[in-house]
C-alpha atoms as a PDB file:
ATOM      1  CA  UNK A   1      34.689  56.770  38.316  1.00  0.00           C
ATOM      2  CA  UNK A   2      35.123  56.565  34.784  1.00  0.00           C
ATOM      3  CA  UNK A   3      36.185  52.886  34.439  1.00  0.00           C
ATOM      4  CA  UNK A   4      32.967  52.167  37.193  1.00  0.00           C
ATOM      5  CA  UNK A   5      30.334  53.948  34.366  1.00  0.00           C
ATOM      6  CA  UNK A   6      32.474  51.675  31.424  1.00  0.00           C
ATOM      7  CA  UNK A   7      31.562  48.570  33.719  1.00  0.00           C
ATOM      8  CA  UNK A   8      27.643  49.500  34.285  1.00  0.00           C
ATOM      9  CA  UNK A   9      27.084  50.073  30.816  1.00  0.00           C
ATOM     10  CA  UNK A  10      28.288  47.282  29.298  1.00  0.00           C
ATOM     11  CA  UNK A  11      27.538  44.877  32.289  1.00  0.00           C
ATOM     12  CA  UNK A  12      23.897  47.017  30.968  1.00  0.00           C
ATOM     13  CA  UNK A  13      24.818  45.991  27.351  1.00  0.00           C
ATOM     14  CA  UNK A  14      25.465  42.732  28.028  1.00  0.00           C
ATOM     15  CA  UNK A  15      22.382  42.006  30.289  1.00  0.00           C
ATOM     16  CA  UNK A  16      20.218  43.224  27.570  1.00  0.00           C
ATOM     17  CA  UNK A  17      21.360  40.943  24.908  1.00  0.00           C
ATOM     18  CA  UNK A  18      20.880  38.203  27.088  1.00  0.00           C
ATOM     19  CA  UNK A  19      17.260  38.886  27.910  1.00  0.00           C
ATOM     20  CA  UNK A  20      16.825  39.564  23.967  1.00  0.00           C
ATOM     21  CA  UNK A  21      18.177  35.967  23.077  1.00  0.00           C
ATOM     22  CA  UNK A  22      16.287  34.644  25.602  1.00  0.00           C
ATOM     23  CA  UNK A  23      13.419  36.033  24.735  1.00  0.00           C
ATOM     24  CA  UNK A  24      14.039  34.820  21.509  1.00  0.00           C
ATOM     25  CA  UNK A  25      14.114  31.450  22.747  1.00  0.00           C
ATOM     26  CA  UNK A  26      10.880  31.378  24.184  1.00  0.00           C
ATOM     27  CA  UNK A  27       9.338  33.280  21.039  1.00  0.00           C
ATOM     28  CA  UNK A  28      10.816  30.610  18.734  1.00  0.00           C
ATOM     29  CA  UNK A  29      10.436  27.602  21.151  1.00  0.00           C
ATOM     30  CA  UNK A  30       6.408  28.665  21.801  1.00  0.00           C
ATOM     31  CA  UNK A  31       6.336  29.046  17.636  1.00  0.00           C
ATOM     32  CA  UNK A  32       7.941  25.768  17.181  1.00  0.00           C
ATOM     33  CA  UNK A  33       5.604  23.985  19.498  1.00  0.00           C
ATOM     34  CA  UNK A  34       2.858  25.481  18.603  1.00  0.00           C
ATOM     35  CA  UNK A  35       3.351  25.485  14.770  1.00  0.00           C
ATOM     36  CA  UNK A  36       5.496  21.987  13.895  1.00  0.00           C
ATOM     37  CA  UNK A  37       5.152  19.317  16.975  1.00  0.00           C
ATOM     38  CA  UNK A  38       2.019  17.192  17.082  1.00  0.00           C
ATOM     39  CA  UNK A  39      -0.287  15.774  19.744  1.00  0.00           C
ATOM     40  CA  UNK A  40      -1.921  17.106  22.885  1.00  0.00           C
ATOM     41  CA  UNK A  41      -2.105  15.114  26.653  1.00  0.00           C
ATOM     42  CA  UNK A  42      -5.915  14.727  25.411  1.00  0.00           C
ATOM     43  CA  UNK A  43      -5.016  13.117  21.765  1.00  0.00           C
ATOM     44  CA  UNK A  44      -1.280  11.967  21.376  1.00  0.00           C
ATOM     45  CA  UNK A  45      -2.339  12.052  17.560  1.00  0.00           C
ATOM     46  CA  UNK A  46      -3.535  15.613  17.074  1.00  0.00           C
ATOM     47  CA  UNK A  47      -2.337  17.914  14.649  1.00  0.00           C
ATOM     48  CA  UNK A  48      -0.448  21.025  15.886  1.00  0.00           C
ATOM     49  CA  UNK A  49      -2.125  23.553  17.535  1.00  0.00           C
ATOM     50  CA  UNK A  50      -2.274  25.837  14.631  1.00  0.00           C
ATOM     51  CA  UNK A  51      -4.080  23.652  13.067  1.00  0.00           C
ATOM     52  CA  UNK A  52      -6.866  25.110  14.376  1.00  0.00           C
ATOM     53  CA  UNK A  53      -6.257  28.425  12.645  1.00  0.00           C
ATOM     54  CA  UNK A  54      -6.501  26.828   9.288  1.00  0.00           C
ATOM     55  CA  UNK A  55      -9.507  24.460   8.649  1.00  0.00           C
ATOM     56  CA  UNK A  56     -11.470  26.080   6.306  1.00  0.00           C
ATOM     57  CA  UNK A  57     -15.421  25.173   7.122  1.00  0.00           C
ATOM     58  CA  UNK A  58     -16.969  22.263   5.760  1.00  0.00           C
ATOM     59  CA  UNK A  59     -13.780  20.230   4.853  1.00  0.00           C
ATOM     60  CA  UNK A  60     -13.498  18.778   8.230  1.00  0.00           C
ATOM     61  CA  UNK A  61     -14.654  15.054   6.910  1.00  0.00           C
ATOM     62  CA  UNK A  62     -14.588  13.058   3.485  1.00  0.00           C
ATOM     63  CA  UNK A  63     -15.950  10.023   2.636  1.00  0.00           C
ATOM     64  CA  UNK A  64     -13.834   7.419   2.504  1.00  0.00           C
ATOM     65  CA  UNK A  65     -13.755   6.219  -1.000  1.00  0.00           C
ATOM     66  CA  UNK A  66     -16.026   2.784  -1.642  1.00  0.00           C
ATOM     67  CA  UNK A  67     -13.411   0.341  -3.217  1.00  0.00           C
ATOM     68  CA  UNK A  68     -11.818  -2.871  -1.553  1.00  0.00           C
ATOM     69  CA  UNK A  69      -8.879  -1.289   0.558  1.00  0.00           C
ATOM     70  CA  UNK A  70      -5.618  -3.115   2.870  1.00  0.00           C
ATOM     71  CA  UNK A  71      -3.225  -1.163   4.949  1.00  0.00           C
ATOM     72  CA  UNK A  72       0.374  -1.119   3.989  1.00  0.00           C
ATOM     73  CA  UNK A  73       3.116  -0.157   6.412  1.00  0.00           C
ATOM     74  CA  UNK A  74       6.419   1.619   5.976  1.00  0.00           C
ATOM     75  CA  UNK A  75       9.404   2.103   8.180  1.00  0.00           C
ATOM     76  CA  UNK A  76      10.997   5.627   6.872  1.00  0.00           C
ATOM     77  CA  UNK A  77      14.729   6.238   6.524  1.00  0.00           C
ATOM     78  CA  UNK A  78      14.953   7.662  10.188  1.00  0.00           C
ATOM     79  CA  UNK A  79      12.617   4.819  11.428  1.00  0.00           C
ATOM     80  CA  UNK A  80       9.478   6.276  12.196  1.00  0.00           C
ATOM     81  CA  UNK A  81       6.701   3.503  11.107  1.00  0.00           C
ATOM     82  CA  UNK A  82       4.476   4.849   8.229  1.00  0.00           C
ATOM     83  CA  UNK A  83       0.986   3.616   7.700  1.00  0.00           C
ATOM     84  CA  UNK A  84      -1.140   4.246   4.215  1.00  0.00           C
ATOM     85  CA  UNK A  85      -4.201   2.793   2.307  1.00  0.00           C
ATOM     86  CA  UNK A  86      -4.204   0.940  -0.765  1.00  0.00           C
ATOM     87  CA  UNK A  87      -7.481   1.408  -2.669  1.00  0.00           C
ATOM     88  CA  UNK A  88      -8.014  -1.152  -5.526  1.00  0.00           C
ATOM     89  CA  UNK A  89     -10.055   0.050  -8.315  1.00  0.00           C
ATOM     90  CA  UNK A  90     -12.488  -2.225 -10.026  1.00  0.00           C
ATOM     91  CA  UNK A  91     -10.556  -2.196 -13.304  1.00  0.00           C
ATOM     92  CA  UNK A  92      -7.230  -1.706 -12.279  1.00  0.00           C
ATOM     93  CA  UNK A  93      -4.677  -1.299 -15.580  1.00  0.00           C
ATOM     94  CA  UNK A  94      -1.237  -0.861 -14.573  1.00  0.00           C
ATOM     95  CA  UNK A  95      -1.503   2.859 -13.547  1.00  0.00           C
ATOM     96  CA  UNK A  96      -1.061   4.113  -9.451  1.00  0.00           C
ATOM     97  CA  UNK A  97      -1.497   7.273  -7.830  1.00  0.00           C
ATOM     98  CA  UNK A  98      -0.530   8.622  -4.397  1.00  0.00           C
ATOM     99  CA  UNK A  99      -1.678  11.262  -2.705  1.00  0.00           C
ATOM    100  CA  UNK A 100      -0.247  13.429  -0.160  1.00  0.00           C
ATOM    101  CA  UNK A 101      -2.006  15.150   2.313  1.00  0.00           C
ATOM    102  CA  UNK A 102      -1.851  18.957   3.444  1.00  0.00           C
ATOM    103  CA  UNK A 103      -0.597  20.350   7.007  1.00  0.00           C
ATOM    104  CA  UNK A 104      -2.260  19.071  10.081  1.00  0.00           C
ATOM    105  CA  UNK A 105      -4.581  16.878   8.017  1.00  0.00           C
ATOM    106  CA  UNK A 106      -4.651  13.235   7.889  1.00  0.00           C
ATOM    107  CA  UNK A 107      -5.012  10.602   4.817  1.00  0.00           C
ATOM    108  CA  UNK A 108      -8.657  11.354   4.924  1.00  0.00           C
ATOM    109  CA  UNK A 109      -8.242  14.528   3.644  1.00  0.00           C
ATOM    110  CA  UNK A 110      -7.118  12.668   0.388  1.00  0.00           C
ATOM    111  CA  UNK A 111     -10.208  10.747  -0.189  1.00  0.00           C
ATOM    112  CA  UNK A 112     -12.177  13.272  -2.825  1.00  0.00           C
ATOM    113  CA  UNK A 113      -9.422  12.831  -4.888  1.00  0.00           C
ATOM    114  CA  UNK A 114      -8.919   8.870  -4.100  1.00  0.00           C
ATOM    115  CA  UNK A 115     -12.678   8.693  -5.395  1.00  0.00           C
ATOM    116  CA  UNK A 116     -11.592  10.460  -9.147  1.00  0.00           C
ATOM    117  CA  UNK A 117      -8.440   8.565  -9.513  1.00  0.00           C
ATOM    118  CA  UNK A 118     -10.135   5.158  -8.677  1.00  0.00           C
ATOM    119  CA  UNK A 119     -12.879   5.991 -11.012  1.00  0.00           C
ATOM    120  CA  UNK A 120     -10.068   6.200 -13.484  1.00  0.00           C
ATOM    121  CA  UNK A 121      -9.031   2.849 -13.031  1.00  0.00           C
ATOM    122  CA  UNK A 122      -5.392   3.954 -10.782  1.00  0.00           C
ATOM    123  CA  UNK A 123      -4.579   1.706  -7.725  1.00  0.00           C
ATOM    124  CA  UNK A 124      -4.856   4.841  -5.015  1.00  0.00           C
ATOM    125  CA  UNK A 125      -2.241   4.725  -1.729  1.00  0.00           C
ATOM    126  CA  UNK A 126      -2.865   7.521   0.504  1.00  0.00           C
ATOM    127  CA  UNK A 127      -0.016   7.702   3.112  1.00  0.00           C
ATOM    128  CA  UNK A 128      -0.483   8.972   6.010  1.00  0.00           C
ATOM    129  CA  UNK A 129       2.176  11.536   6.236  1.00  0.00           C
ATOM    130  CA  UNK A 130       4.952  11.675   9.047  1.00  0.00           C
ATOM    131  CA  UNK A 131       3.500  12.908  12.604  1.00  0.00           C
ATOM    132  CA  UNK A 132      -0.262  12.325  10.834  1.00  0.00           C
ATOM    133  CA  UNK A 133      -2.708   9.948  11.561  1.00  0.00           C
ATOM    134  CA  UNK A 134      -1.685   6.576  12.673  1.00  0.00           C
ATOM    135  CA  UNK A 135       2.034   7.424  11.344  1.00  0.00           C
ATOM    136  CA  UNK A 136       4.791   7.895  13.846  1.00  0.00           C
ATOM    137  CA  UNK A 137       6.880  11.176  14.317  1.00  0.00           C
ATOM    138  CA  UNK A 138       6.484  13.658  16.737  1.00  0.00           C
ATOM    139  CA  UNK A 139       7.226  17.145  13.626  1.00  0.00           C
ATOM    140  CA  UNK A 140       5.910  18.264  10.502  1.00  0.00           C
ATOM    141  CA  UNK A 141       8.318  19.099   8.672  1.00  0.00           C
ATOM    142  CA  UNK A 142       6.603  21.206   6.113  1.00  0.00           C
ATOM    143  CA  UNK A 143       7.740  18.812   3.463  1.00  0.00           C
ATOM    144  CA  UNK A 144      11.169  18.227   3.911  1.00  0.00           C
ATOM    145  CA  UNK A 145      11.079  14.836   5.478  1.00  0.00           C
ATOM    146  CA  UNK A 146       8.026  14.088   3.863  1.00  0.00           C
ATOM    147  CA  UNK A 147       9.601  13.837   0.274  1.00  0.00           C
ATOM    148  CA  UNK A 148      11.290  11.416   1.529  1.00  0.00           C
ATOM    149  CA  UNK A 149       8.790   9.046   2.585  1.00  0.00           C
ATOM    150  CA  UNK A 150       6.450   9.299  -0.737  1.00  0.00           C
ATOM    151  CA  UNK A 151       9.740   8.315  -2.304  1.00  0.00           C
ATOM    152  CA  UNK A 152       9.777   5.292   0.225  1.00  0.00           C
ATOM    153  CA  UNK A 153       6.131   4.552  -0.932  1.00  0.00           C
ATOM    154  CA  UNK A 154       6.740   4.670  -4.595  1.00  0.00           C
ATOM    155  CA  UNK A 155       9.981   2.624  -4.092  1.00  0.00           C
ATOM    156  CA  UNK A 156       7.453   0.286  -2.640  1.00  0.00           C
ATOM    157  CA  UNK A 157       5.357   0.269  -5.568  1.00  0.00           C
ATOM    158  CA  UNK A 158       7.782  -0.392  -7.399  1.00  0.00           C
ATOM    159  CA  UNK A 159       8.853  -3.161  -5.491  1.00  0.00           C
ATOM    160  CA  UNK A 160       6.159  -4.977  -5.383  1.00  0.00           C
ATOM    161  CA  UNK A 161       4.914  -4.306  -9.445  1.00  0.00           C
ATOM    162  CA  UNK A 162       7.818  -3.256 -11.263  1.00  0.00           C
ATOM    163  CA  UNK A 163       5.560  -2.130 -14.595  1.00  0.00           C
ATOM    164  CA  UNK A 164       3.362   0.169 -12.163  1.00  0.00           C
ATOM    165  CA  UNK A 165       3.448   3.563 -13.679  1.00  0.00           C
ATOM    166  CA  UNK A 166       3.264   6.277 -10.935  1.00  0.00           C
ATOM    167  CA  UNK A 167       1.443   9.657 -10.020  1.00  0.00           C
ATOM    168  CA  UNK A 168       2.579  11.819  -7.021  1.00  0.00           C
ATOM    169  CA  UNK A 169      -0.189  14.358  -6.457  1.00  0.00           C
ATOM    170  CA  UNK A 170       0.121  16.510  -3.022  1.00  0.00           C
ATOM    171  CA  UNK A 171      -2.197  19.242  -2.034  1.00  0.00           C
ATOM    172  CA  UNK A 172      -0.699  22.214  -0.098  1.00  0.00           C
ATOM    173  CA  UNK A 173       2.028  20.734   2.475  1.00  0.00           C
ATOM    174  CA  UNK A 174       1.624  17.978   0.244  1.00  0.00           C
ATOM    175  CA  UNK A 175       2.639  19.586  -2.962  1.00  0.00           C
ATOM    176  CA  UNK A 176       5.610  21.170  -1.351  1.00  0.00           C
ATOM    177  CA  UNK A 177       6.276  16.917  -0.655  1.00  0.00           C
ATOM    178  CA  UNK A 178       5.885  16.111  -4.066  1.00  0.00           C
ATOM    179  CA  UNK A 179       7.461  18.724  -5.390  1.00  0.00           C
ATOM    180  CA  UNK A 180      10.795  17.617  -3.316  1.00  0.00           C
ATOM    181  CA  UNK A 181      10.073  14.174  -4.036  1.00  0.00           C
ATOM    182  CA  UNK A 182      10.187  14.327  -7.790  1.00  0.00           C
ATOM    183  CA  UNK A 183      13.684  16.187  -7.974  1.00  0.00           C
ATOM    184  CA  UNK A 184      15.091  12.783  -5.097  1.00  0.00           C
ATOM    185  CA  UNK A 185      17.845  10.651  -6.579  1.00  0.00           C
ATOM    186  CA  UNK A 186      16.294   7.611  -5.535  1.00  0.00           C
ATOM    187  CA  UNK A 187      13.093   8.492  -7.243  1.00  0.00           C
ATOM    188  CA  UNK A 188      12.036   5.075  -8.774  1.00  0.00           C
ATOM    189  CA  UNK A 189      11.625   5.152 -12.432  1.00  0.00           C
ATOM    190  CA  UNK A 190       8.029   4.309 -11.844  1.00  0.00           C
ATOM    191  CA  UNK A 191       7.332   7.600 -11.254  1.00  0.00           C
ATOM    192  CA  UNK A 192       6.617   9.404 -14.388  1.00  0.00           C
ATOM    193  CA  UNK A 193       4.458  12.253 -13.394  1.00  0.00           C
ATOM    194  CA  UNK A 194       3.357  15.290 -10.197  1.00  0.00           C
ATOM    195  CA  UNK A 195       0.662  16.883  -9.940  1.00  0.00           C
ATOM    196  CA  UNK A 196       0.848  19.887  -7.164  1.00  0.00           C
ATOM    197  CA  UNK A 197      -1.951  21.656  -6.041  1.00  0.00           C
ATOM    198  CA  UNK A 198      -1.395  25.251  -4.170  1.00  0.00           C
ATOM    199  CA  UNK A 199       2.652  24.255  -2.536  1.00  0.00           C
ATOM    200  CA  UNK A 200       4.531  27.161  -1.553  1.00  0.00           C
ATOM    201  CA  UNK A 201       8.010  28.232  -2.815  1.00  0.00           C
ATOM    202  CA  UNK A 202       9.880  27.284   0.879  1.00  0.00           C
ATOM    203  CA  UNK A 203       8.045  26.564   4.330  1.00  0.00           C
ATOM    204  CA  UNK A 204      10.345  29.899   5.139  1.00  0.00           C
ATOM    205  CA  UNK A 205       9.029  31.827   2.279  1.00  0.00           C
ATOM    206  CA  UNK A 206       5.305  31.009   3.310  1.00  0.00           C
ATOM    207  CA  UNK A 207       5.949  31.856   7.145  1.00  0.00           C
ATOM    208  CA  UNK A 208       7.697  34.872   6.701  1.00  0.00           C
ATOM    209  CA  UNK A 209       4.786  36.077   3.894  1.00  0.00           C
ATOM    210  CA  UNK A 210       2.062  35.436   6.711  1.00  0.00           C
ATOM    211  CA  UNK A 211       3.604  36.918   9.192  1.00  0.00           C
ATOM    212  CA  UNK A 212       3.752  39.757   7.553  1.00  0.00           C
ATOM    213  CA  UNK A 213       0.423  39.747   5.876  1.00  0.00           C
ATOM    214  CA  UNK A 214      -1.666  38.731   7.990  1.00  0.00           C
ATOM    215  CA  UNK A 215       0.121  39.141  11.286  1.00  0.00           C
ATOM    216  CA  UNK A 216       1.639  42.719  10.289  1.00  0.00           C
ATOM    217  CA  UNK A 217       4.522  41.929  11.616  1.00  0.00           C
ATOM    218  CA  UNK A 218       8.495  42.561  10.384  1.00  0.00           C
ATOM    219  CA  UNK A 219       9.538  39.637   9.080  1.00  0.00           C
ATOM    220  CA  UNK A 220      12.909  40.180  10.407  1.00  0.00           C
ATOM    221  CA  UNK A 221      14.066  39.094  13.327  1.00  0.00           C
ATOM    222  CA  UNK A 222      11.420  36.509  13.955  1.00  0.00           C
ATOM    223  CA  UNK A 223      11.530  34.181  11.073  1.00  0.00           C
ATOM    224  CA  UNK A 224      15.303  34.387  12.261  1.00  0.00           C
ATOM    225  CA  UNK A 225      14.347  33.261  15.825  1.00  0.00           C
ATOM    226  CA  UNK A 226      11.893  31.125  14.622  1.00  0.00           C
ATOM    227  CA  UNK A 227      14.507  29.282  12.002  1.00  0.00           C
ATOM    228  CA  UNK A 228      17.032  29.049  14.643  1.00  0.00           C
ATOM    229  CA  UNK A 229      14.626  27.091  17.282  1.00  0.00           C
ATOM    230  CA  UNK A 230      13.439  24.800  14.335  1.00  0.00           C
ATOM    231  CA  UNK A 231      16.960  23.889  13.722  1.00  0.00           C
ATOM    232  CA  UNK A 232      17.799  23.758  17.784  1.00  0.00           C
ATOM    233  CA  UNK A 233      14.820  21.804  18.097  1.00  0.00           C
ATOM    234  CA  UNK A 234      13.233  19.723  15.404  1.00  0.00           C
ATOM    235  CA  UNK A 235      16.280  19.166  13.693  1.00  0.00           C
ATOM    236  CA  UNK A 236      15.780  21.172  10.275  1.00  0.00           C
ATOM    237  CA  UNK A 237      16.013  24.404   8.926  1.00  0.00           C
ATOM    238  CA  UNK A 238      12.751  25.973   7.381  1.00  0.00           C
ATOM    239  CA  UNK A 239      14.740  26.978   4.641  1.00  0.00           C
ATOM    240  CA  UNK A 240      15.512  23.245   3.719  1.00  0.00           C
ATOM    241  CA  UNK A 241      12.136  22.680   2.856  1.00  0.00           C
ATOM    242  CA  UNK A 242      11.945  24.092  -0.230  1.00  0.00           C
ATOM    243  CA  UNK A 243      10.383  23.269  -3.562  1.00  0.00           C
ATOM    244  CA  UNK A 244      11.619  25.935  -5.512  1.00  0.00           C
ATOM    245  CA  UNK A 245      15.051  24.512  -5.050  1.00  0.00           C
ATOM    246  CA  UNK A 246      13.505  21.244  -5.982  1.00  0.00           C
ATOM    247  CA  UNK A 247      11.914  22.096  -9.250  1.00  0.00           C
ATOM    248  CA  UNK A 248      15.196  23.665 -10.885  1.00  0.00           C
ATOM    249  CA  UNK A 249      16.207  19.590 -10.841  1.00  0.00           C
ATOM    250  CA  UNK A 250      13.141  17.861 -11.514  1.00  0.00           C
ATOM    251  CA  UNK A 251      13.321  14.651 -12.786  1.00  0.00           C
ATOM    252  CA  UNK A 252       9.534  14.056 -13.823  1.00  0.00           C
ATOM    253  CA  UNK A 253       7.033  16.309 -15.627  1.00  0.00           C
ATOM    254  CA  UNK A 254       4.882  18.678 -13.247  1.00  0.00           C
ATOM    255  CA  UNK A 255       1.869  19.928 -13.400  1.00  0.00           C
ATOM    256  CA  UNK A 256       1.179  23.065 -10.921  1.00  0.00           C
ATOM    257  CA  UNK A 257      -2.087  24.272 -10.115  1.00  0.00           C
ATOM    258  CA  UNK A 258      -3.031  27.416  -7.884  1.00  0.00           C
ATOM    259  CA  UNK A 259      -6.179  29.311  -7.005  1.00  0.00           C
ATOM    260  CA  UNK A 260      -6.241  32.700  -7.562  1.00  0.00           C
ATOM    261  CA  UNK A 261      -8.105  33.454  -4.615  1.00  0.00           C
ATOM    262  CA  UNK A 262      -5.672  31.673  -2.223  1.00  0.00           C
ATOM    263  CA  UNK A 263      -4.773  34.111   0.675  1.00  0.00           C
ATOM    264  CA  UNK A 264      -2.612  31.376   2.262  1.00  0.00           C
ATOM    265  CA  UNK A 265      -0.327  30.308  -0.369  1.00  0.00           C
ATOM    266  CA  UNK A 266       0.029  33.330  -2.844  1.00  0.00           C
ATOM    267  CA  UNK A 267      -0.860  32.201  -6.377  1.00  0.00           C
ATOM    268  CA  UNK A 268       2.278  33.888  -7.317  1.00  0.00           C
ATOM    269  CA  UNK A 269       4.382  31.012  -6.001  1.00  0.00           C
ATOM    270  CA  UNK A 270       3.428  28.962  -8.766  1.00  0.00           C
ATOM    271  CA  UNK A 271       4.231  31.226 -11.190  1.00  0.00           C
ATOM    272  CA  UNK A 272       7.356  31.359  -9.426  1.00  0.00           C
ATOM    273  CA  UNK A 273       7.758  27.449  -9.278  1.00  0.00           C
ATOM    274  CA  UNK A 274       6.088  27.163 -12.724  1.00  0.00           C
ATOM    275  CA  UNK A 275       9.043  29.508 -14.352  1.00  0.00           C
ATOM    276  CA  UNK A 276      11.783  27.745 -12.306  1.00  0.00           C
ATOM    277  CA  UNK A 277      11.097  24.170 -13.129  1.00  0.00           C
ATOM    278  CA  UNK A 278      13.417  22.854 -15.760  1.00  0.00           C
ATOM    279  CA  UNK A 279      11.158  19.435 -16.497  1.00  0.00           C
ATOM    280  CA  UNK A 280       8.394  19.629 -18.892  1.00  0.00           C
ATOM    281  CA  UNK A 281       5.348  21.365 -17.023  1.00  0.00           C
ATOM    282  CA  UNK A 282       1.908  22.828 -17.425  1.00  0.00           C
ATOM    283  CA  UNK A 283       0.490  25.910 -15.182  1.00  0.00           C
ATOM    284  CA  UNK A 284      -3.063  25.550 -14.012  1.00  0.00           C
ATOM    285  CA  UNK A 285      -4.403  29.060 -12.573  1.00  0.00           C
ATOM    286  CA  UNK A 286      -8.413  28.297 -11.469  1.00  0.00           C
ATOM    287  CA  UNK A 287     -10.240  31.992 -11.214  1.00  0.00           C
ATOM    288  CA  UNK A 288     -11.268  32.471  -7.496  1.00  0.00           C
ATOM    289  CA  UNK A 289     -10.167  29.798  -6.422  1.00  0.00           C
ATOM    290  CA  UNK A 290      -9.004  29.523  -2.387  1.00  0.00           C
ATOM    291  CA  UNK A 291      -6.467  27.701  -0.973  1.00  0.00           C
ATOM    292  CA  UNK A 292      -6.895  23.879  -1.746  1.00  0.00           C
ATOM    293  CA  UNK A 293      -9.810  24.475  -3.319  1.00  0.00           C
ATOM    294  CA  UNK A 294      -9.179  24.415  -6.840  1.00  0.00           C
ATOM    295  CA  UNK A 295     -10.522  20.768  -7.320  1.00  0.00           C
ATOM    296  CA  UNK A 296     -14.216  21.740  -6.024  1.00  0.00           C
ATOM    297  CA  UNK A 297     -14.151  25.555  -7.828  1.00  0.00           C
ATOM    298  CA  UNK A 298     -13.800  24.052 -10.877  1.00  0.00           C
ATOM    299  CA  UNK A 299     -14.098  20.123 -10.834  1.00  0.00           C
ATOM    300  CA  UNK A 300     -14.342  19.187 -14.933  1.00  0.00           C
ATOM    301  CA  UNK A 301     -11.389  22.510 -15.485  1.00  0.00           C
ATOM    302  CA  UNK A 302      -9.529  20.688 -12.732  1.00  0.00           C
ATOM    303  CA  UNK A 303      -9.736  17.178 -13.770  1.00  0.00           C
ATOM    304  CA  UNK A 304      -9.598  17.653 -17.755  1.00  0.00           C
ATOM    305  CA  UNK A 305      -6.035  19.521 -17.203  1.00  0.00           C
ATOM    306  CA  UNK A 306      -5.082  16.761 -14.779  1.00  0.00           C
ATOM    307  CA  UNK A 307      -6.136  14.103 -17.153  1.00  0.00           C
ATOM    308  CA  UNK A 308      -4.355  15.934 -20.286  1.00  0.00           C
ATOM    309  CA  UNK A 309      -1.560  16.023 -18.745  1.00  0.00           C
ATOM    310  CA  UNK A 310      -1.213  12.947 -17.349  1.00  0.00           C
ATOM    311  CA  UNK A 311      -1.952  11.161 -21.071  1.00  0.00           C
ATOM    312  CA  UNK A 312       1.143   9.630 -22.576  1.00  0.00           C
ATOM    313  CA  UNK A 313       2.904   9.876 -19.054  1.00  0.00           C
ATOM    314  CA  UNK A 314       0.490   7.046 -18.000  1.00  0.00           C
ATOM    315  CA  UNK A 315      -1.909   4.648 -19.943  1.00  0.00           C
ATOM    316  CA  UNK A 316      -5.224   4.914 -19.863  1.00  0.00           C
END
């Protein structure tokens, strides 16, 4: 009788932690798809679904900057086929910029900030990012993969004007790419400055935060479940994607810039980023700002700091 009740209750046991895992791989399979894989059976080319969540009103559409423009095209080192748009400026002297898009949005997003640097006299890419747009890839990878293919882009600079001197500037999902971009090895020496505007420490860091605040929800087990999926299924761990481990081997100046206001991306990651970069660097906080929204709080603030920093890094 004894050895019967040892058998139920850990044939019990056993059953239980089987349902728990696979409830865990639904939970982190349903997070992964909903949070990291593009397209719909409607659009093929949509964001992910919690895109949705995010948009803040108004910033839906930009005008695309007026300036003669060509499309350049990239294969990436996994060989997904990148598109971007090179924006000539009417006085061009030597000095490029590109831009990197946030999560879920599309080159587009870049073009208020095309439209400054132009005016400046900088030849302007905006990529789209991987599994944006008219680029190819089927996850975001909150930056990881991304880094990689600005430094693609500014290898192609490079390649095709060897005395181009070269700005990375990333907004959001963006900054985290140029953030991991300027600490790459095969950074081109082109590259002489970043600009990031509200990036997050790591894409874990930033999950786990909103789960917790705004979700009110532990932390623990889920970003474990969640982590675990991403890995089983798109191929990288959350934890890779991570510009604080970036910054402590940058290779470039940065410039970090954060709204105070930003409920999204807590303005105390840059301070965090700020204190860990080891490359010369400037800290931008912009009073009331929200998230990627420092540029329109503040315009002059935010483009006299960009432009101070950026002199004797670039000409002009």
């Amino acid at each position: 009788m004894k050895k019967i009740i040892v058998t139920f209750v850990l044939t019990s046991l056993l059953a239980f932690a089987v349902s728990i895992v696979a409830a865990g791989c639904y939970v982190g399979d349903y997070l992964v798809g909903f949070g990291l894989v593009r397209g719909s059976l409607e659009d093929p080319q949509a964001p992910p679904r919690a895109y949705a969540l995010l948009i803040p009103p108004g910033t839906a559409h930009y005008t695309r900057p007026d300036a003669p423009s060509e499309e350049w095209n990239l294969v990436s080192a996994d060989g997904l086929h990148l598109v971007a748009t090179h924006f000539r400026p009417a006085r061009p002297h030597g000095n490029w910029v590109i831009i990197a898009h946030g999560y879920g949005c599309t080159q587009e997003n870049s073009y208020y900030l095309a439209a400054h640097y132009l005016a400046q006299g900088y030849d302007v890419l905006t990529p789209d990012l991987r599994s944006s747009g008219k680029s190819e890839g089927k996850f975001v990878t909150m930056g990881l993969r991304e880094s990689g293919d600005l430094v693609g882009w500014a290898q192609e600079i490079a390649a095709r004007n060897a005395d181009a001197r070269i700005v990375l500037h990333g907004v959001s999902m963006g900054a985290a790419s140029v953030m991991m971009a300027g600490a790459s090895e095969a950074l081109p020496s082109q590259v002489k400055a970043v600009v990031e505007d509200c990036g997050y420490t790591s894409a874990y860091d930033l999950l786990a935060y909103q789960m917790e605040a705004s979700f009110r929800l532990p932390s623990f087990p889920g970003m474990n479940l969640l982590d675990w999926r991403c890995e089983q299924g798109a191929g990288f761990s959350l934890r890779e994607a991570s510009p604080l481990m970036a910054v402590r081997h940058a290779r470039v100046p940065m410039l970090f810039i954060h709204g105070t206001a930003d409920t999204l991306v807590p303005p105390a990651m840059a301070e965090t980023l700020y204190a860990a970069c080891t490359s010369e660097k400037k800290l931008l906080l912009v009073p009331g700002a929200i998230h990627s929204a420092a540029s329109q709080k503040e315009p002059e603030l935010y483009d006299r700091t960009v432009a101070a920093f950026l002199r004797g890094k670039v000409y002009g």
